[in-house]
N, C-alpha and C. Protein backbone atom coordinates (compact mmCIF):
# COMPACT_ATOMS: atom_id res chain seq x y z
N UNK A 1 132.71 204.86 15.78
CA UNK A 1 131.97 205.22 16.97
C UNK A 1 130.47 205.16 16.65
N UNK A 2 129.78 204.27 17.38
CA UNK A 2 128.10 204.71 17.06
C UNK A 2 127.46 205.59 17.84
N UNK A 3 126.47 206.10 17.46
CA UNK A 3 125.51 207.04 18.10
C UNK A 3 124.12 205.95 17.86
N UNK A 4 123.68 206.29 18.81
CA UNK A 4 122.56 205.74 19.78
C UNK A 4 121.37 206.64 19.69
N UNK A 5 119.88 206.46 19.13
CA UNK A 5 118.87 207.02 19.16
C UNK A 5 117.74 206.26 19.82
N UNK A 6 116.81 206.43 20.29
CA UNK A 6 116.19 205.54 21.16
C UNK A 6 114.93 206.04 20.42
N UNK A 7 113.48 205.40 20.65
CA UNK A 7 112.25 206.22 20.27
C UNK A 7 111.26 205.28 20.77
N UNK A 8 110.13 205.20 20.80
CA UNK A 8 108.70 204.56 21.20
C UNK A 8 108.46 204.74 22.61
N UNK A 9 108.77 205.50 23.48
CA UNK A 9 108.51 205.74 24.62
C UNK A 9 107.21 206.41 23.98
N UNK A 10 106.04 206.55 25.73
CA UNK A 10 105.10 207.38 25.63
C UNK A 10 104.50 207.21 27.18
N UNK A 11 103.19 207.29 27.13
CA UNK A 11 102.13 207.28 28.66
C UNK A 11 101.14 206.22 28.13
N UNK A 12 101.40 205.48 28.89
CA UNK A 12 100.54 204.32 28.98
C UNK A 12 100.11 204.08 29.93
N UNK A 13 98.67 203.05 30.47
CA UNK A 13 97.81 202.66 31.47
C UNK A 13 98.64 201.42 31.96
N UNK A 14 98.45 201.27 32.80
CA UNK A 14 99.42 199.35 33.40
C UNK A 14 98.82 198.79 32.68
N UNK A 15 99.12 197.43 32.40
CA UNK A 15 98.58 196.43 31.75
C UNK A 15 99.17 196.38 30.14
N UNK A 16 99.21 197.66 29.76
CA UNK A 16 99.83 198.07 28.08
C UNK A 16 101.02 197.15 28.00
N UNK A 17 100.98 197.92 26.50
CA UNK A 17 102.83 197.32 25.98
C UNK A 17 103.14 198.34 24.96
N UNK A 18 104.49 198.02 25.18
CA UNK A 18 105.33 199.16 24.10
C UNK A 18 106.42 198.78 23.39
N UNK A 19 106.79 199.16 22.21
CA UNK A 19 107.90 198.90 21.84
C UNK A 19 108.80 199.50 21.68
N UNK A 20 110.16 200.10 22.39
CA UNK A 20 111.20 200.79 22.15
C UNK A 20 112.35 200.41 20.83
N UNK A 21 113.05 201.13 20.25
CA UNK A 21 113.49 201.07 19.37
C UNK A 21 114.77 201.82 19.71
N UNK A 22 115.66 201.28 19.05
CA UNK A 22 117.08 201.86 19.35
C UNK A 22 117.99 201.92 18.11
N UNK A 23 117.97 203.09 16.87
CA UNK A 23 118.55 202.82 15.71
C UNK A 23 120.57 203.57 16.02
N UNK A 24 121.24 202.40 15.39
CA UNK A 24 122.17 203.09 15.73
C UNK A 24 123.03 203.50 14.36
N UNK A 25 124.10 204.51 14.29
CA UNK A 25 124.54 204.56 13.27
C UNK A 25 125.63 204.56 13.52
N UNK A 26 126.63 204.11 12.36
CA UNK A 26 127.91 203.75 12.65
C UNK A 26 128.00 202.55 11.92
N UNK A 27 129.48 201.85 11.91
CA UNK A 27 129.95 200.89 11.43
C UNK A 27 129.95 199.66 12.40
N UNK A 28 129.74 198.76 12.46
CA UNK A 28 130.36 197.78 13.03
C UNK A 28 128.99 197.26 14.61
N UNK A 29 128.25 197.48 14.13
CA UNK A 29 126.95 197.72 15.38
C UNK A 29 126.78 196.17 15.51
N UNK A 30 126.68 194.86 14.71
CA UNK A 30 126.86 193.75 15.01
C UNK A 30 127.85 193.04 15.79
N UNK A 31 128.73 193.83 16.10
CA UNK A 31 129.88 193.40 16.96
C UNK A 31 129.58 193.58 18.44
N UNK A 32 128.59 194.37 18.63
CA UNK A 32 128.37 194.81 19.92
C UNK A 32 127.40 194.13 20.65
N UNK A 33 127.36 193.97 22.20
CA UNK A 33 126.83 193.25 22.73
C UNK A 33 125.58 194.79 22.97
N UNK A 34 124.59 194.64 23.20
CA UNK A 34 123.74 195.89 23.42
C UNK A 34 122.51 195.73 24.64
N UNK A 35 122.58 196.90 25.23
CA UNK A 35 121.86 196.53 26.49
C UNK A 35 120.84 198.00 26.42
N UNK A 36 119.83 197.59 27.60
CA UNK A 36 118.93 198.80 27.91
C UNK A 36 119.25 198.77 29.19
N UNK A 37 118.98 199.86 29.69
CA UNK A 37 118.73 200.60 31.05
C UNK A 37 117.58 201.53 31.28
N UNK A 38 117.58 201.81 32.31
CA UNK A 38 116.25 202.59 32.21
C UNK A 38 116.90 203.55 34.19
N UNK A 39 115.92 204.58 34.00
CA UNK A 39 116.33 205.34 35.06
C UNK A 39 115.31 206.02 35.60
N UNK A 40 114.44 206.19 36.83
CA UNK A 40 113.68 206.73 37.37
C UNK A 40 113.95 207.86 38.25
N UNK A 41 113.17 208.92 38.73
CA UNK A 41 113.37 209.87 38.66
C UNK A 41 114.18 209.75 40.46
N UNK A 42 115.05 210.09 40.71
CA UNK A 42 115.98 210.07 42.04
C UNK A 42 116.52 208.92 42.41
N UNK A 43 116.35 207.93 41.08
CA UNK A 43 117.20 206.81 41.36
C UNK A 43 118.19 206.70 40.25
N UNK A 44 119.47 205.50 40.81
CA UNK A 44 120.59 204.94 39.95
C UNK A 44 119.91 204.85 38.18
N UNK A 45 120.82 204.80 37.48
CA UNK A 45 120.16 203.79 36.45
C UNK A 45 120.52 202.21 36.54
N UNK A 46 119.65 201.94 35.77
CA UNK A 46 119.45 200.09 36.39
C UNK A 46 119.57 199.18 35.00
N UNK A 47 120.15 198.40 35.08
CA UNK A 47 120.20 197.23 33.90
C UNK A 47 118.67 196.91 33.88
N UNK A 48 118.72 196.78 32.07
CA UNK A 48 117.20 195.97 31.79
C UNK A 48 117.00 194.55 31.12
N UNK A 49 117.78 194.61 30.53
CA UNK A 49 118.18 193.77 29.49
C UNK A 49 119.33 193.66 28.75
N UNK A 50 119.89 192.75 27.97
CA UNK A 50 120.75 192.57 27.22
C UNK A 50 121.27 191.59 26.25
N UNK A 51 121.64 191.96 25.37
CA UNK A 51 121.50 190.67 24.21
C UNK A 51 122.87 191.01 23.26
N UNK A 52 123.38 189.50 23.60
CA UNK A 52 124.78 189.56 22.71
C UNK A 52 124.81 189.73 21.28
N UNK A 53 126.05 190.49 21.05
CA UNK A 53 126.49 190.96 19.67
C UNK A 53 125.81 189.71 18.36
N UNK A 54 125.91 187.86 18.97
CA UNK A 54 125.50 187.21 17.65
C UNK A 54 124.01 187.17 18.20
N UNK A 55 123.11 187.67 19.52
CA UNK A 55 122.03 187.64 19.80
C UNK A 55 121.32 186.08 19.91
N UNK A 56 122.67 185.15 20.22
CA UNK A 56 122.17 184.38 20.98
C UNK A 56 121.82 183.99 22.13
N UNK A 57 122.47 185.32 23.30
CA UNK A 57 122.14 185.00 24.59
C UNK A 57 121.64 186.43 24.81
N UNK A 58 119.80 186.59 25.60
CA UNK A 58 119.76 187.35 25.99
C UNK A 58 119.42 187.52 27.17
N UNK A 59 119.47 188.38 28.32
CA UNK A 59 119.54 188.46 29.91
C UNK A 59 118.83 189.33 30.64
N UNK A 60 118.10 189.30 31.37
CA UNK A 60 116.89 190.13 32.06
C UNK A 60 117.38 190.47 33.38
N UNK A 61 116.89 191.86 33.95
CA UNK A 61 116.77 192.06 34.81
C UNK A 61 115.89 190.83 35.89
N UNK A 62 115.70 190.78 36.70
CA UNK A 62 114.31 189.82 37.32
C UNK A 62 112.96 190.74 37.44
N UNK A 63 113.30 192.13 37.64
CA UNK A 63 112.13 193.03 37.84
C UNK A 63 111.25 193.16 36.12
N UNK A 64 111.84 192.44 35.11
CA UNK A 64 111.37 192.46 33.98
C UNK A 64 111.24 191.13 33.36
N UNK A 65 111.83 190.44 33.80
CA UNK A 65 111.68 188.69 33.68
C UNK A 65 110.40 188.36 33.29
N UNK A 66 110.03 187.68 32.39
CA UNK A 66 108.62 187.29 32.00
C UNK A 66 107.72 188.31 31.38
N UNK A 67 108.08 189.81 31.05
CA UNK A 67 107.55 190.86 30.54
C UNK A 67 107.97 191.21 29.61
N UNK A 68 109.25 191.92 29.46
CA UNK A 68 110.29 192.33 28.56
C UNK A 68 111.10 191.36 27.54
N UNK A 69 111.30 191.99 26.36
CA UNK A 69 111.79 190.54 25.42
C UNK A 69 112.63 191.69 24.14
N UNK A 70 114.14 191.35 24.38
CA UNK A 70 114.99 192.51 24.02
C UNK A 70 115.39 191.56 22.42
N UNK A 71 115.49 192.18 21.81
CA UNK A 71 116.04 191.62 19.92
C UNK A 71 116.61 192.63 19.42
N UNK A 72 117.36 192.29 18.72
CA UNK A 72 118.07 192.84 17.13
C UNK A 72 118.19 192.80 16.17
N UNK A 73 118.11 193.45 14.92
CA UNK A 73 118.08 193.49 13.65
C UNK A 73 119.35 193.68 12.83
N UNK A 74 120.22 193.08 12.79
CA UNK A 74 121.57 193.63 12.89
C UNK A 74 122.20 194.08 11.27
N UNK A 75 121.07 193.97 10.34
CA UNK A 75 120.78 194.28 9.41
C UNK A 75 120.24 195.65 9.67
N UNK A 76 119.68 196.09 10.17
CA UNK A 76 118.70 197.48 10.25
C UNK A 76 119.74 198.22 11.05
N UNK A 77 120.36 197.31 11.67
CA UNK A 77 120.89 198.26 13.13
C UNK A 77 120.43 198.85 14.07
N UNK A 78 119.15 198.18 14.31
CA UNK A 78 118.60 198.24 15.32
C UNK A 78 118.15 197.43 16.47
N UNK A 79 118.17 197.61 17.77
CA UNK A 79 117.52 196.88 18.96
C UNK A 79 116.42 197.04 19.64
N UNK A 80 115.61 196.50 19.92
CA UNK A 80 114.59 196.29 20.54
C UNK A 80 113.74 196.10 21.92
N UNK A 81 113.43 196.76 22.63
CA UNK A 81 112.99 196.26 23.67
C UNK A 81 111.19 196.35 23.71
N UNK A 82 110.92 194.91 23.82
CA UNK A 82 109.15 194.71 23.74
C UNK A 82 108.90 194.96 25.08
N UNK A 83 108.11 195.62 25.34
CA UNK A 83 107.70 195.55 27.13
C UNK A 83 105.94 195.36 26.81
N UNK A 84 105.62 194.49 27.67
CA UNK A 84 104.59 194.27 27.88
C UNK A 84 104.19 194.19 29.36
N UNK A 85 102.71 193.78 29.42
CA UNK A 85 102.32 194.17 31.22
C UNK A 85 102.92 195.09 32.00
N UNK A 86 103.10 196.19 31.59
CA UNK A 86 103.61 197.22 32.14
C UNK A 86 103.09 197.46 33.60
N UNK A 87 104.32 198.14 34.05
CA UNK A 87 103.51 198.43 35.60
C UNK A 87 104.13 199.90 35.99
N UNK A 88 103.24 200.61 36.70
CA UNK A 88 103.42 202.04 37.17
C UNK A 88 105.70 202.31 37.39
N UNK A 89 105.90 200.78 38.33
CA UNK A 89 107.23 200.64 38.19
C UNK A 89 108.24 200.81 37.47
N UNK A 90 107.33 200.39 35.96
CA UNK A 90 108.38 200.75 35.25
C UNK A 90 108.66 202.08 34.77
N UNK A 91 108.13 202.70 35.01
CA UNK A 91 108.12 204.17 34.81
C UNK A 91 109.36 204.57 34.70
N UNK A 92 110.18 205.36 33.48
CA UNK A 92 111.10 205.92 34.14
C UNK A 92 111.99 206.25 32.26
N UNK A 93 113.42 206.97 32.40
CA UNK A 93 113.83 207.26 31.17
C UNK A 93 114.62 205.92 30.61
N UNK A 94 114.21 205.24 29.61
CA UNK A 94 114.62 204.26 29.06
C UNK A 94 116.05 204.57 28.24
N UNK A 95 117.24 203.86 28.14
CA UNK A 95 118.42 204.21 27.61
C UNK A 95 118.66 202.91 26.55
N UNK A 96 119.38 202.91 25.27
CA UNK A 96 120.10 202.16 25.33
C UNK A 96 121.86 202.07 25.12
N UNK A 97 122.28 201.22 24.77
CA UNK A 97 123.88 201.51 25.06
C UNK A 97 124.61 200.19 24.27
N UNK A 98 126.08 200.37 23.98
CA UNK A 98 126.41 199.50 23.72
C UNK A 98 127.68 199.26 24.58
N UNK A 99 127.79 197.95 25.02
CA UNK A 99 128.54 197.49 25.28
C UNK A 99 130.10 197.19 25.13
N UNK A 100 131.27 197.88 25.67
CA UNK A 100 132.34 197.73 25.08
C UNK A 100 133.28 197.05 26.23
N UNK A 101 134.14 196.25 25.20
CA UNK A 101 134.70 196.33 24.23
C UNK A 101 133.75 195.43 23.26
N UNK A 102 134.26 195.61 21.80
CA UNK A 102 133.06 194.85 20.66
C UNK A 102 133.75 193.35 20.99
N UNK A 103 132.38 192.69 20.49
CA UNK A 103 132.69 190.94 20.75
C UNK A 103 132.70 190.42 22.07
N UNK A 104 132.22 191.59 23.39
CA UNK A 104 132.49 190.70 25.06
C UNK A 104 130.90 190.77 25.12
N UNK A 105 130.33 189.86 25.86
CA UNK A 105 129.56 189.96 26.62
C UNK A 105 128.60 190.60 27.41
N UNK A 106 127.46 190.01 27.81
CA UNK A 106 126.71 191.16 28.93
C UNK A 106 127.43 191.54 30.13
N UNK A 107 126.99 192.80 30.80
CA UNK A 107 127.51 192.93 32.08
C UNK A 107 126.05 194.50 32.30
N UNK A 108 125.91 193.75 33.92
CA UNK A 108 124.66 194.92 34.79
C UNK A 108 125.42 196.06 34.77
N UNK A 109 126.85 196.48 34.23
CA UNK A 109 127.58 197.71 34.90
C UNK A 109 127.32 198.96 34.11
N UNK A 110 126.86 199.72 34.22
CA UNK A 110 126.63 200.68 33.41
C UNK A 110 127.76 201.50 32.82
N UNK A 111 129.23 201.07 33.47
CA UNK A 111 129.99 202.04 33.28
C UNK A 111 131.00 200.89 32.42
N UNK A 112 130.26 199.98 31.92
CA UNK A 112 131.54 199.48 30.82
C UNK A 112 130.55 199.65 29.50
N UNK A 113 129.21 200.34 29.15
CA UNK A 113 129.04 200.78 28.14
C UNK A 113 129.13 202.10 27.75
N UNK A 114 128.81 202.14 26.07
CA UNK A 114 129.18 203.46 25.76
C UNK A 114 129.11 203.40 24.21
N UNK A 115 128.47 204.23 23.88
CA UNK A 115 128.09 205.16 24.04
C UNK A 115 126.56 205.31 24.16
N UNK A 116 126.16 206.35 24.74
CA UNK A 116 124.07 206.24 25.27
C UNK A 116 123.80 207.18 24.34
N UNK A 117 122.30 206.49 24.17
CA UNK A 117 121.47 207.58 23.60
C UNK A 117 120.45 208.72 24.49
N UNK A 118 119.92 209.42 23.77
CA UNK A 118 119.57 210.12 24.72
C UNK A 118 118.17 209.99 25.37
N UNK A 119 118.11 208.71 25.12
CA UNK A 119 116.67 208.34 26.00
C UNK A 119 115.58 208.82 25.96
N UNK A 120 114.45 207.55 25.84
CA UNK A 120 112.83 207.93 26.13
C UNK A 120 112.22 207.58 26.72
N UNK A 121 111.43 208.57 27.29
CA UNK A 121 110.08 208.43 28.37
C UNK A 121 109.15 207.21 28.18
N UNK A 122 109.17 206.50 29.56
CA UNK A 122 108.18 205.61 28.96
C UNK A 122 107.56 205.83 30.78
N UNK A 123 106.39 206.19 30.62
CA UNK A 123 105.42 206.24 32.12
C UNK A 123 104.10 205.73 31.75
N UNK A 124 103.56 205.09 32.86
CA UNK A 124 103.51 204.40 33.08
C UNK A 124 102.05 204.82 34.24
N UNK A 125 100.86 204.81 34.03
CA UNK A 125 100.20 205.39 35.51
C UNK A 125 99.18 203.90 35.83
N UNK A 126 98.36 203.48 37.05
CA UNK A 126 98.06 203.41 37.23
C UNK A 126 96.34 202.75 37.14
């Protein structure tokens, strides 16, 4: 079973960039396809990204398309999400997750990953 830690959230001006980090521990974390989400305050959580277990295919939201640029270290056991040109929008609690079952694919569904970490702030003003 992995556990999921997330970190590099903070408050940033629009225009910034950040790098989130997602260390996981456990066995077998290369098998997994791994995604971010992110969640704002009275809304769903929302797919952000995602990048398969060999991290040759990775998949964007469109609201992050051309900004965001998700990687893995599968040596470190860790994933990545670069955000750049930030916008007030993106504001909100960043997650990441892994994808199950090990070895499938992306999917926007939030409810075929598992297990989450417990997410960081990343806002975002103006």
């Amino acid at each position: 079973q992995l556990q999921l830690a997330e970190s590099g959230g903070g408050l940033v001006q629009a225009g910034a960039s950040l790098r989130l980090s997602c260390a996981a521990s456990g066995r077998a974390f290369g098998s997994y396809t791994m995604g971010w989400f992110r969640q704002a305050p009275g809304k769903e959580r929302e797919f952000v990204a995602a990048i398969r277990w060999s991290a040759a295919i990775k998949t964007y939201a469109d609201s992050v398309k051309g900004r965001f640029t998700i990687s893995r270290d599968n040596a470190k056991n860790t994933v990545y999400l670069q955000m750049n040109s930030l916008k007030p929008e993106d504001t909100a609690v960043y997650y990441c997750a892994a994808k199950m079952p090990p070895l499938s694919g992306y999917s926007v569904n939030v409810n075929e990953y598992k297990p989450w970490g417990q997410g960081t702030q990343v806002t975002v003003t103006s």
